[in-house]
PDB file of N, CA and C in Angstrom:
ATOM      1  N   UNK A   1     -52.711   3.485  74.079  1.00  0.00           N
ATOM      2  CA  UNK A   1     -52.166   4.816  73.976  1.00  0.00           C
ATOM      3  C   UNK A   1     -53.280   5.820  73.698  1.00  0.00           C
ATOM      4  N   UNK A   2     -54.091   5.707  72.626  1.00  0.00           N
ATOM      5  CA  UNK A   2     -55.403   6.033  72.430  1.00  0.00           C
ATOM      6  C   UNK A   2     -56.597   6.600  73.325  1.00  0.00           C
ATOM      7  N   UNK A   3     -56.481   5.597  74.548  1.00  0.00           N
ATOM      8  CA  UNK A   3     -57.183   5.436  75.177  1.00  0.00           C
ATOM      9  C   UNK A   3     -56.486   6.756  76.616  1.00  0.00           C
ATOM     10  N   UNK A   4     -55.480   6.929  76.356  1.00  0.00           N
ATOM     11  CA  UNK A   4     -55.450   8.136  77.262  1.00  0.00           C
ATOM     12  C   UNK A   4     -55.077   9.721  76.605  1.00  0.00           C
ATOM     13  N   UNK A   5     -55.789   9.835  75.613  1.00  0.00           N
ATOM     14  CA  UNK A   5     -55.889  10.747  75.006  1.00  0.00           C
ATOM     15  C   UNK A   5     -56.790  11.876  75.912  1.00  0.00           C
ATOM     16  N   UNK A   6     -58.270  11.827  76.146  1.00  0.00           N
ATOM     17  CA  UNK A   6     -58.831  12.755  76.447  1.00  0.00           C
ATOM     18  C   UNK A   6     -58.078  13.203  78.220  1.00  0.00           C
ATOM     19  N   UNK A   7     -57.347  12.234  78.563  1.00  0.00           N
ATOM     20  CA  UNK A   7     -56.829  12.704  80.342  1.00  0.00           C
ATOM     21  C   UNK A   7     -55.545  13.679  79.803  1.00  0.00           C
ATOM     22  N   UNK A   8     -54.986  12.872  79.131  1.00  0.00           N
ATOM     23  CA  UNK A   8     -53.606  13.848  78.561  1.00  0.00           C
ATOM     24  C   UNK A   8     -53.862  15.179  77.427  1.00  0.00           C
ATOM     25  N   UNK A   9     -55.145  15.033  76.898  1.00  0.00           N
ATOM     26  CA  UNK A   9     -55.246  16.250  76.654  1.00  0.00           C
ATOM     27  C   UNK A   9     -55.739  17.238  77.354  1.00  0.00           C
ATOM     28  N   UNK A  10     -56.491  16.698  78.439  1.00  0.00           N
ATOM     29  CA  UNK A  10     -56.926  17.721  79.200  1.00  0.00           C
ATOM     30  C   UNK A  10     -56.071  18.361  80.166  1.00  0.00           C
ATOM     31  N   UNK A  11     -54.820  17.204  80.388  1.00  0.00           N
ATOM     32  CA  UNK A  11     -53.628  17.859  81.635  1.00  0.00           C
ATOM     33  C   UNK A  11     -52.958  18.828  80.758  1.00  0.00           C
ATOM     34  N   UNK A  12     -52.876  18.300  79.696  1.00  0.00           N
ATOM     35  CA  UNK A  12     -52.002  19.620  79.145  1.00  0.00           C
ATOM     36  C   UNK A  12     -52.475  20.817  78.329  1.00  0.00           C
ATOM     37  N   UNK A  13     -53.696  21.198  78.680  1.00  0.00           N
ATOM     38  CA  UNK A  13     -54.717  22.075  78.470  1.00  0.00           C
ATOM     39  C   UNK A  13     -54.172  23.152  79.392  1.00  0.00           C
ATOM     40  N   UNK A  14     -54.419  22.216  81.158  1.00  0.00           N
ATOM     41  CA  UNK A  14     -54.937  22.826  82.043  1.00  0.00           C
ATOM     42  C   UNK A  14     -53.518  23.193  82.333  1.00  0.00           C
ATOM     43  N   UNK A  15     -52.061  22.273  82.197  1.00  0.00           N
ATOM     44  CA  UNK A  15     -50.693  23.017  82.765  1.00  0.00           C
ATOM     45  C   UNK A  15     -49.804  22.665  81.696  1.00  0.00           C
ATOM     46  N   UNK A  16     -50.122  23.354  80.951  1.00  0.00           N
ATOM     47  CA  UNK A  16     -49.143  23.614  79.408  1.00  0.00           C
ATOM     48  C   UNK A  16     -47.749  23.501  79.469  1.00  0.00           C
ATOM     49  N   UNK A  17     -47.163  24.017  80.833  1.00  0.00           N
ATOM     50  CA  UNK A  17     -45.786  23.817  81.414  1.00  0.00           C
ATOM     51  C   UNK A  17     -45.362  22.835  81.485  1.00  0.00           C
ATOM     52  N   UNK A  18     -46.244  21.090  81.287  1.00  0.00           N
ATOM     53  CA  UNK A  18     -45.884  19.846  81.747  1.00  0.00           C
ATOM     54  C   UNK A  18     -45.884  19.492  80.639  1.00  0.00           C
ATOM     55  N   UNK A  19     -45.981  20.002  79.659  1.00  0.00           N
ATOM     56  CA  UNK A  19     -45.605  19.229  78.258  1.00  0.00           C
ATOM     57  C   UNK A  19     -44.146  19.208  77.686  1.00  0.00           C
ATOM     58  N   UNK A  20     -43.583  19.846  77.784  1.00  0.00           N
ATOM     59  CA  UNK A  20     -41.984  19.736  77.278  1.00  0.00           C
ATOM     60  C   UNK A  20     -41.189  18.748  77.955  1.00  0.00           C
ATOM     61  N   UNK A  21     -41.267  18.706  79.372  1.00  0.00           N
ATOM     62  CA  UNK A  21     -41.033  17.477  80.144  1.00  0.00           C
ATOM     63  C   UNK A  21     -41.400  15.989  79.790  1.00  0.00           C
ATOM     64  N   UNK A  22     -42.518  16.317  79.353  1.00  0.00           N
ATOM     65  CA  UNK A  22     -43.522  14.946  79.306  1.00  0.00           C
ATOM     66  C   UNK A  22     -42.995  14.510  78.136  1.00  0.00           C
ATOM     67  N   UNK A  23     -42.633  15.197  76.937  1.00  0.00           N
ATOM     68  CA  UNK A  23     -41.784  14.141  75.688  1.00  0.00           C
ATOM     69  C   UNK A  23     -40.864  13.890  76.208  1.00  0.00           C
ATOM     70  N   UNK A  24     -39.695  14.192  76.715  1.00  0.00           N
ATOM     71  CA  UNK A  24     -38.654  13.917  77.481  1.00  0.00           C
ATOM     72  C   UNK A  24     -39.206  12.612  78.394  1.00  0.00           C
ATOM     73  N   UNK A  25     -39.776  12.937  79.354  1.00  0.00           N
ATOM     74  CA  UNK A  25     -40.112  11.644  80.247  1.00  0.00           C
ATOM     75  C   UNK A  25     -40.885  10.150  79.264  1.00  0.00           C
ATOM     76  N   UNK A  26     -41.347  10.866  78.312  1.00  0.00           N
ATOM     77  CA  UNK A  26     -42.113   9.176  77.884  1.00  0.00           C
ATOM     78  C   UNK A  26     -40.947   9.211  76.815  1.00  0.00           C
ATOM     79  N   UNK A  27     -40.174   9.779  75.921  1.00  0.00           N
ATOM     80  CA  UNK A  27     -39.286   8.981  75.353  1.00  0.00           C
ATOM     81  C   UNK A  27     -38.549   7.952  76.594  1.00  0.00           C
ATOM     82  N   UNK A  28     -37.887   8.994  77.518  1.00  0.00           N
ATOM     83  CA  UNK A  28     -37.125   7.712  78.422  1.00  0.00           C
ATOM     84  C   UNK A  28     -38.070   6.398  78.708  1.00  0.00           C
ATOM     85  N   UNK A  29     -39.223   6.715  78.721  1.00  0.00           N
ATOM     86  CA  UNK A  29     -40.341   5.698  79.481  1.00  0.00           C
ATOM     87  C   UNK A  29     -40.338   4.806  78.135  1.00  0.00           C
ATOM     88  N   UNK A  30     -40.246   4.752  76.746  1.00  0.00           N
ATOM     89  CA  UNK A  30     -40.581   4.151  75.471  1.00  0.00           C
ATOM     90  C   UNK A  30     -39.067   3.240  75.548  1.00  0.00           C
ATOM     91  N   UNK A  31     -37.943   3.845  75.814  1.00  0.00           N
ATOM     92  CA  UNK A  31     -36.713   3.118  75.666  1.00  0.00           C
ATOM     93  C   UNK A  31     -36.663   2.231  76.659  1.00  0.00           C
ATOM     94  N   UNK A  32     -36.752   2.731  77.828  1.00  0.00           N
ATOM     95  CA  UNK A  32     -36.863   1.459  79.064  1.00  0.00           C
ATOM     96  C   UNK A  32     -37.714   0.430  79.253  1.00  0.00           C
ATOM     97  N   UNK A  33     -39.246   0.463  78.017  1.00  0.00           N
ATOM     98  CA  UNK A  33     -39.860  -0.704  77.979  1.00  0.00           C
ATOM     99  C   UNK A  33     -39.436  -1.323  77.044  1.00  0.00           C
ATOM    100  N   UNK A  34     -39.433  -1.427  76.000  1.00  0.00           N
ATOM    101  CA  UNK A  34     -38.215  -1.003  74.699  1.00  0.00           C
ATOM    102  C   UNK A  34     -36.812  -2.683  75.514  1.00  0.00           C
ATOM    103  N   UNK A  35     -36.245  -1.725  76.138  1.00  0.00           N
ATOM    104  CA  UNK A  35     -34.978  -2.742  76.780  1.00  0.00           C
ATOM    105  C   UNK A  35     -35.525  -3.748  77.518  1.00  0.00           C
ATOM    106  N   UNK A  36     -36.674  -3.364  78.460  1.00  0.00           N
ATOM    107  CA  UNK A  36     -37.307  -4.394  79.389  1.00  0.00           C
ATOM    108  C   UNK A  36     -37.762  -5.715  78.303  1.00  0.00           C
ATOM    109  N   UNK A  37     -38.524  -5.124  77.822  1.00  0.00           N
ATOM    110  CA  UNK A  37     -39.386  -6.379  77.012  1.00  0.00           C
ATOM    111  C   UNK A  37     -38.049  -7.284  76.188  1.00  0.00           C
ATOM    112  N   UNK A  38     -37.211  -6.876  75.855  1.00  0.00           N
ATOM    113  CA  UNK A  38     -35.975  -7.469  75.006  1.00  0.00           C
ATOM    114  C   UNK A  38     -35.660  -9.163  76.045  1.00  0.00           C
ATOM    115  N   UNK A  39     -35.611  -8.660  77.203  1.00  0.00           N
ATOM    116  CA  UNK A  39     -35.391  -9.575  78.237  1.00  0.00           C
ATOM    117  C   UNK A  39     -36.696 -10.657  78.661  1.00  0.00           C
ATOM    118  N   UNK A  40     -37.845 -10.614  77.983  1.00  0.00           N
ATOM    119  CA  UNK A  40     -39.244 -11.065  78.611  1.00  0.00           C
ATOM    120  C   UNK A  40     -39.253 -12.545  78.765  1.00  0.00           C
ATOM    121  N   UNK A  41     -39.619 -12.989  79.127  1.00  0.00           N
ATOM    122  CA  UNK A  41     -39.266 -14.913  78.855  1.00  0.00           C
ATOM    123  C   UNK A  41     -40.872 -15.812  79.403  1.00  0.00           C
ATOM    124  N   UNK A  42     -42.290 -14.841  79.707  1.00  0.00           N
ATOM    125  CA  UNK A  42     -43.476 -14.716  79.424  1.00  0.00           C
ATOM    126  C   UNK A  42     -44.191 -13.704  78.630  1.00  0.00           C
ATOM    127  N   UNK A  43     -45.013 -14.712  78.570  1.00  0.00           N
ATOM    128  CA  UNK A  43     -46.395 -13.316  77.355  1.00  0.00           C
ATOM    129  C   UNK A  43     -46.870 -12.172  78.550  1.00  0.00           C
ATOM    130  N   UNK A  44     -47.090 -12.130  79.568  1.00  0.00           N
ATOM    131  CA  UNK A  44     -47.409 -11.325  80.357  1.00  0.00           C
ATOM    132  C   UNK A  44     -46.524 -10.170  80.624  1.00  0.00           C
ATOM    133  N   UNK A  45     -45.029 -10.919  80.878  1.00  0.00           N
ATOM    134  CA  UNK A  45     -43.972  -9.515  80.913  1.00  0.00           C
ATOM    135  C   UNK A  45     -44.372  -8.329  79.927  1.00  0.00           C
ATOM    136  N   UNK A  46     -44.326  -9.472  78.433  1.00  0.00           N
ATOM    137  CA  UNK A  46     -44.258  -8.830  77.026  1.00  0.00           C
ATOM    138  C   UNK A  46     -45.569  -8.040  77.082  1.00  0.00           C
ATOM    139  N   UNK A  47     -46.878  -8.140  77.781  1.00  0.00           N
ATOM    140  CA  UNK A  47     -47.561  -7.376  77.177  1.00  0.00           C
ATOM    141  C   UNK A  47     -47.412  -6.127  78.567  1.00  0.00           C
ATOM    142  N   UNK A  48     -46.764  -6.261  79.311  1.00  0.00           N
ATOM    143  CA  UNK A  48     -46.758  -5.139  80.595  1.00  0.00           C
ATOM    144  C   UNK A  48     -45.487  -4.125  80.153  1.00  0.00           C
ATOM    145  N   UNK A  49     -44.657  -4.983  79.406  1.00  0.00           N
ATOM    146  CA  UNK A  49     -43.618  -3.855  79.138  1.00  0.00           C
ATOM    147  C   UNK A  49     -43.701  -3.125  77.407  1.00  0.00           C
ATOM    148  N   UNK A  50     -44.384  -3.932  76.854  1.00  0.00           N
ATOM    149  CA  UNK A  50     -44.698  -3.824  75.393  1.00  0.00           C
ATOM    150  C   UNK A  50     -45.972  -2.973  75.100  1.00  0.00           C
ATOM    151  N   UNK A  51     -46.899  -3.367  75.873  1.00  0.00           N
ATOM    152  CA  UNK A  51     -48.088  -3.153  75.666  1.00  0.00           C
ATOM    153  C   UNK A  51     -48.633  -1.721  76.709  1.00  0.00           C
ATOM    154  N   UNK A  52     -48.278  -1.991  77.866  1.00  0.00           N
ATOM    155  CA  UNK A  52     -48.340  -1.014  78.777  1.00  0.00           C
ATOM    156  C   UNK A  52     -47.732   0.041  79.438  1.00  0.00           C
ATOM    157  N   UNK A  53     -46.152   0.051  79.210  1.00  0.00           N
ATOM    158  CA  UNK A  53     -45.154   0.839  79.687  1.00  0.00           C
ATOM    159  C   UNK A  53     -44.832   1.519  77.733  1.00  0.00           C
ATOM    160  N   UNK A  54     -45.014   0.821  76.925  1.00  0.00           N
ATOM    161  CA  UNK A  54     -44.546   1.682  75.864  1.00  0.00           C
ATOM    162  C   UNK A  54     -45.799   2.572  75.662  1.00  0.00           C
ATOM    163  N   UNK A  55     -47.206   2.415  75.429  1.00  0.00           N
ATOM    164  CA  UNK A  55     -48.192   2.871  75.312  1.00  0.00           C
ATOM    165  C   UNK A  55     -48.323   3.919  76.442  1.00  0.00           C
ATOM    166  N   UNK A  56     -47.541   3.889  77.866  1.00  0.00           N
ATOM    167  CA  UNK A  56     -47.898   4.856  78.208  1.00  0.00           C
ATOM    168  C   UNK A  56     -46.392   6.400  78.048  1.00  0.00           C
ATOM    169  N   UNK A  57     -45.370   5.567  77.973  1.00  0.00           N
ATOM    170  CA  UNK A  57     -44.478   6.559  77.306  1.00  0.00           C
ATOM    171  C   UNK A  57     -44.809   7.326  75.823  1.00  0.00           C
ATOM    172  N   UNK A  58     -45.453   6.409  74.750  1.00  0.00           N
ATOM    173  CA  UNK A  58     -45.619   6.797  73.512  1.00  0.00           C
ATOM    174  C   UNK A  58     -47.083   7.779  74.117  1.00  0.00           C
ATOM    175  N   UNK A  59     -47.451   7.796  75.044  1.00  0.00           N
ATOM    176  CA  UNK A  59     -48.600   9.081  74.494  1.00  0.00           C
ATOM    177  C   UNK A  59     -48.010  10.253  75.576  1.00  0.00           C
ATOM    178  N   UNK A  60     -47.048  10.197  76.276  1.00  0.00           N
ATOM    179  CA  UNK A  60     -46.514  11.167  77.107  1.00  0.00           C
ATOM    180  C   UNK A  60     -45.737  11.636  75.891  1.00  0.00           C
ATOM    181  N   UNK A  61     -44.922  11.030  75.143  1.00  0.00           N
ATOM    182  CA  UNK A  61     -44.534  11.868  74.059  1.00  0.00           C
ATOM    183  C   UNK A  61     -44.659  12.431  72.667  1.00  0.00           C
ATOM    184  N   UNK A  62     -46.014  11.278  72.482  1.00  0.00           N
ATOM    185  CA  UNK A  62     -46.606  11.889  70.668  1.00  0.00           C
ATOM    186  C   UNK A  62     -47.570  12.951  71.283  1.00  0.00           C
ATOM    187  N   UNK A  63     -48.599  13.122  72.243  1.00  0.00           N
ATOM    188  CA  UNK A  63     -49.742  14.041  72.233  1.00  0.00           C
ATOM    189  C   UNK A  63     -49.306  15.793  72.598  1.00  0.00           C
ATOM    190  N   UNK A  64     -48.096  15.665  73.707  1.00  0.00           N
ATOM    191  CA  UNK A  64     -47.677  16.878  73.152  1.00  0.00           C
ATOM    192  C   UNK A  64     -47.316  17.759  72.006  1.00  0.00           C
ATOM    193  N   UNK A  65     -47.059  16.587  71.500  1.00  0.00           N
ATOM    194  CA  UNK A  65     -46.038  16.832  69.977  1.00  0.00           C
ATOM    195  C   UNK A  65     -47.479  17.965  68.760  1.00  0.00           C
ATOM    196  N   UNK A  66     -48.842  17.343  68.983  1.00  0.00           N
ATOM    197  CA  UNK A  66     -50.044  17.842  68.369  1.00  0.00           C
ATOM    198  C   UNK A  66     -50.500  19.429  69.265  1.00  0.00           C
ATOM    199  N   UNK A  67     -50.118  19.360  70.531  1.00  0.00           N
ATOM    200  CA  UNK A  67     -50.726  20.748  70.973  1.00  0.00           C
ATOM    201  C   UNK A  67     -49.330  21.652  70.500  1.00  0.00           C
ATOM    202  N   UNK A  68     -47.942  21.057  70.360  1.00  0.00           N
ATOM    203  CA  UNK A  68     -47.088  22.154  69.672  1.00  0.00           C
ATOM    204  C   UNK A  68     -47.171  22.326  68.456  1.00  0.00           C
ATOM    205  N   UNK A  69     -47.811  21.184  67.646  1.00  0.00           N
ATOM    206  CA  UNK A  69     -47.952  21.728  66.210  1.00  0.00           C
ATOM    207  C   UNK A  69     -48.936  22.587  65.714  1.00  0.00           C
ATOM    208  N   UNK A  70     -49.881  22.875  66.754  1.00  0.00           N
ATOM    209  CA  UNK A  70     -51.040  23.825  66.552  1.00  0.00           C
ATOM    210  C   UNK A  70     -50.714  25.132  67.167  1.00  0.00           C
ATOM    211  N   UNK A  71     -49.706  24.769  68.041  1.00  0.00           N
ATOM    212  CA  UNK A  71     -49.241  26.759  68.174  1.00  0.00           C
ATOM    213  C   UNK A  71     -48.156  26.869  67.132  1.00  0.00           C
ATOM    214  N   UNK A  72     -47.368  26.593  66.580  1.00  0.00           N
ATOM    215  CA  UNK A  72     -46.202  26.777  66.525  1.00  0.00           C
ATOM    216  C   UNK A  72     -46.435  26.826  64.783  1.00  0.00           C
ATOM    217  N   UNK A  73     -47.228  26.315  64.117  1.00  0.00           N
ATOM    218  CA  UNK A  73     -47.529  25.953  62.845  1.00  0.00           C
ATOM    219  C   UNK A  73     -49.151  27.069  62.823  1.00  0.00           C
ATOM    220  N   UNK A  74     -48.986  28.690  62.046  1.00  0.00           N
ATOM    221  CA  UNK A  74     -49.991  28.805  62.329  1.00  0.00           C
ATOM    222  C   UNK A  74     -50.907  28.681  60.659  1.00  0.00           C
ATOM    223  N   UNK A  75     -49.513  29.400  59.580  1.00  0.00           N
ATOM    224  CA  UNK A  75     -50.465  29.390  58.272  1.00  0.00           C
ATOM    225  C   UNK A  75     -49.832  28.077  57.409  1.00  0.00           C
ATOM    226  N   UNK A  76     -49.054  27.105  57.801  1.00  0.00           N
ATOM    227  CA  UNK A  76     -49.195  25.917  57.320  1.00  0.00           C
ATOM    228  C   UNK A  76     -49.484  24.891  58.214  1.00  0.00           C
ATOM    229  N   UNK A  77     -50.482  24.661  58.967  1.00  0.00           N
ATOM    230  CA  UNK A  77     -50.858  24.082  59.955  1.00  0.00           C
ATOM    231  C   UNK A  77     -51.335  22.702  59.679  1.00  0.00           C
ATOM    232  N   UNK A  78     -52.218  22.731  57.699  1.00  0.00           N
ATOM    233  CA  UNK A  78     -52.658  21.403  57.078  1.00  0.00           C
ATOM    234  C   UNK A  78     -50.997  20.870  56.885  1.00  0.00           C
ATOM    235  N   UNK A  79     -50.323  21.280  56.476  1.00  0.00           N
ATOM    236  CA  UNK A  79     -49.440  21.033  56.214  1.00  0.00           C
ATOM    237  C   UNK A  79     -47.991  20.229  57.474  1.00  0.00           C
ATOM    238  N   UNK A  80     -48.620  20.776  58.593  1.00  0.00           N
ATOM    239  CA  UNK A  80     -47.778  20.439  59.674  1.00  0.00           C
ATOM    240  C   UNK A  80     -48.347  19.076  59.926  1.00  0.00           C
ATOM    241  N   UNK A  81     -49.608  19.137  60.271  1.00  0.00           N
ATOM    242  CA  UNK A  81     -50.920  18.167  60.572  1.00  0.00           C
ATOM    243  C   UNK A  81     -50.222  16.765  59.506  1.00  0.00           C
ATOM    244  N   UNK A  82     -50.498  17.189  58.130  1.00  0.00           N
ATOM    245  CA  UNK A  82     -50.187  16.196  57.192  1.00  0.00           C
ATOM    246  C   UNK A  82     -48.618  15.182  57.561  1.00  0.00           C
ATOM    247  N   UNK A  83     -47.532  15.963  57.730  1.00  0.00           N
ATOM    248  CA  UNK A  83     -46.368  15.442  58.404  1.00  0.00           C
ATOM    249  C   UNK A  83     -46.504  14.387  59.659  1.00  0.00           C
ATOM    250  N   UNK A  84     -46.964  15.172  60.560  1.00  0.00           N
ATOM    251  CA  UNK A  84     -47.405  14.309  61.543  1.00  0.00           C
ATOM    252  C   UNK A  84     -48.150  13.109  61.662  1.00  0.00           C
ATOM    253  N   UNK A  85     -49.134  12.927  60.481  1.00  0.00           N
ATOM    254  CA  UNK A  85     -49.875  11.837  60.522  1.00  0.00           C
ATOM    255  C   UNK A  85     -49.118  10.984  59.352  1.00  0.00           C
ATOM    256  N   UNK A  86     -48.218  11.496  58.350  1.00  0.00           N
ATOM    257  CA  UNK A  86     -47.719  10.404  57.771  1.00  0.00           C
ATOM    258  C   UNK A  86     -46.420   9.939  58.491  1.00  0.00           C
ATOM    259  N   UNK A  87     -45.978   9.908  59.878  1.00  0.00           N
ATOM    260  CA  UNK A  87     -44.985   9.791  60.242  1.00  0.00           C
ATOM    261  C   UNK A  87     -45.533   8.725  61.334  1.00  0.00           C
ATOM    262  N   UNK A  88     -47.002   8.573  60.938  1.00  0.00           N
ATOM    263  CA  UNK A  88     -47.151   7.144  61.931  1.00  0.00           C
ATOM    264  C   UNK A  88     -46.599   5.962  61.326  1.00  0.00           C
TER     265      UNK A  88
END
């Protein structure tokens, strides 16, 4: 998930418009690997639906979540920041 941080921050730099969608689309994308993997009956499924389909829903929907807390949060912003990171 980590690991596509600097592409997803830079798409939603460059079209700010694709972020409200994009929590929307990777929650659905987090639940449908989520259900997939429930069904897995190899380690390979488990790490393609576990490992790779949730990781890429979970950063379509946590990294927006940081460029709205920096507009939207302007004079408690440590304070927004702080929420967010204890909610990992």
């Amino acid at each position: 998930m980590y690991l596509s941080a600097p592409v997803l921050f830079a798409a939603f730099t460059k079209w700010p418009q694709i972020r409200r969608p994009s929590t929307v689309i990777g929650l659905f994308t987090m639940c449908i690997a989520l259900a997939l993997s429930s069904f897995a009956k190899t380690v390979p499924h488990l790490i393609v639906t576990q490992g790779v389909l949730f990781a890429i829903g979970g950063g379509a929907c946590y990294f927006p979540v940081i460029t709205f807390a920096d507009e939207w949060f302007i004079e408690r912003k440590g304070l927004s920041y702080g929420v967010i990171w204890v909610s990992l």
